[in-house]
Protein backbone atom coordinates (compact mmCIF):
# COMPACT_ATOMS: atom_id res chain seq x y z
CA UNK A 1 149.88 177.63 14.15
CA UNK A 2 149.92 175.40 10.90
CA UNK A 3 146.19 174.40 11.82
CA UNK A 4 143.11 175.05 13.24
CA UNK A 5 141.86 174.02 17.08
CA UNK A 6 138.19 172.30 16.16
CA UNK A 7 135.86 173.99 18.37
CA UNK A 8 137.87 176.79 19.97
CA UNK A 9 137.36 180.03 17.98
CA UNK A 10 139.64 183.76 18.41
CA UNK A 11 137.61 186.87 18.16
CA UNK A 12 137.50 190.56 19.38
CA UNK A 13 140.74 191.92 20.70
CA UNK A 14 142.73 188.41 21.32
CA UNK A 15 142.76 188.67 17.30
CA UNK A 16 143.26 192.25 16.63
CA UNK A 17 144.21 195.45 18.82
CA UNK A 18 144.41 198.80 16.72
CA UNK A 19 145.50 201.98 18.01
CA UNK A 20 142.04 203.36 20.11
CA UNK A 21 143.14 206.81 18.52
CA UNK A 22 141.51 205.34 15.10
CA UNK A 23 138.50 204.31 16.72
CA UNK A 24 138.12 201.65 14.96
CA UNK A 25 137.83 198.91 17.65
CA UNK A 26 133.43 198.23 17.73
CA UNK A 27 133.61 198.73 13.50
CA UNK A 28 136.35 195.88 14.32
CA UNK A 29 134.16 193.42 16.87
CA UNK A 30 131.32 194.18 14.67
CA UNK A 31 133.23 193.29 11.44
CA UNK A 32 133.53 189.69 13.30
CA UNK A 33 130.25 189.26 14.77
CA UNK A 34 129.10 189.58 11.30
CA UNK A 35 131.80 186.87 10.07
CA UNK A 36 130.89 184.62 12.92
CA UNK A 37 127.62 184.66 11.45
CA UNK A 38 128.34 183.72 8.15
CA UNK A 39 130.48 180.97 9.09
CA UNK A 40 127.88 179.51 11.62
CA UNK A 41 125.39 179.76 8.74
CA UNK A 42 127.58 177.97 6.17
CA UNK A 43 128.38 174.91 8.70
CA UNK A 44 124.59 174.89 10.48
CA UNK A 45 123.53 171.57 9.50
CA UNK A 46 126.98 170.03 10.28
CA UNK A 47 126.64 172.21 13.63
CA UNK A 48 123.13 170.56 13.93
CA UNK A 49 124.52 167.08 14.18
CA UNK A 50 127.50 168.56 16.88
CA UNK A 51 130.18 168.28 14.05
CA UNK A 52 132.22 171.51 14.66
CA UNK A 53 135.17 169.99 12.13
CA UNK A 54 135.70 173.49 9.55
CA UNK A 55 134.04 175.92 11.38
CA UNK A 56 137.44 177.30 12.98
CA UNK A 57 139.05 177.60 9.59
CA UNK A 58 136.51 179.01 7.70
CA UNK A 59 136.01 181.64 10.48
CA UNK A 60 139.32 182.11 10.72
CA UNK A 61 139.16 182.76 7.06
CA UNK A 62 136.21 185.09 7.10
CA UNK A 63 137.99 187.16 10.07
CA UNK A 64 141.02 187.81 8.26
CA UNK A 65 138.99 189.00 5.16
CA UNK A 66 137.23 191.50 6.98
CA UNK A 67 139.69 192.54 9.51
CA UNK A 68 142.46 193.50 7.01
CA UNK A 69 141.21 196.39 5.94
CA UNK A 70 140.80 198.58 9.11
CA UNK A 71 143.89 196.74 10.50
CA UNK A 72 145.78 198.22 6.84
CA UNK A 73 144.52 201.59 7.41
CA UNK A 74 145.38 201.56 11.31
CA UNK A 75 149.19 200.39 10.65
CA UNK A 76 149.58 203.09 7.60
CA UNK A 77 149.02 205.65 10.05
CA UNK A 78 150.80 204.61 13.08
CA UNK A 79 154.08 203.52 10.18
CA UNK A 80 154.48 207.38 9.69
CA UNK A 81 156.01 207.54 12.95
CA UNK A 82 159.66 207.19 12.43
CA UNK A 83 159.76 205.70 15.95
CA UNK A 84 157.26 202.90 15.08
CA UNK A 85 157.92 199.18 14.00
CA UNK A 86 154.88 196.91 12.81
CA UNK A 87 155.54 193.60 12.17
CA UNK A 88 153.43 191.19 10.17
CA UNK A 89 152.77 188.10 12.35
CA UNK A 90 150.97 185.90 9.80
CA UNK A 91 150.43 186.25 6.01
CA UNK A 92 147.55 187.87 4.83
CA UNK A 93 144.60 185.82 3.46
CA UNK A 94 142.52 186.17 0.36
């Protein structure tokens, strides 16, 4: 999507599913809870008023910067299969 849904925010596995052989899926949710956090803490005051207008996007934000690196290390394993394909959906985010 080229934007951001105000007020509807994607977490936990409708974001992310890695390989359960990695175990990597709670370090994953937790990863996010902790993001959540951080943007919920950045927009509080706006939040306080019931203006919700930059919380997707900066979560979305936040997510991506902490999910990348166990999603990284799940794909580089399951790409050594020859019978594997991964496909990046969306570009990554700095």
């Amino acid at each position: 999507m080229p934007g951001h849904l105000e007020g509807f925010l994607v977490y936990g596995d409708a974001v992310m599913a890695i390989n359960p052989l990695y175990a990597q899926g709670m370090t994953a949710v937790a990863l996010g809870s902790l993001a959540l956090d951080k943007a919920l803490q950045a927009h509080s005051a706006e939040l306080a008023r019931g203006n919700v207008t930059g919380l997707a996007a900066t979560f979305q934000k936040k997510l991506a910067n902490v999910l990348t690196p166990p999603w990284q290390a799940a794909w580089r394993q399951d790409k050594r299969w020859s019978n594997t394909a991964v496909y990046q959906t969306a570009p990554a985010v700095a």
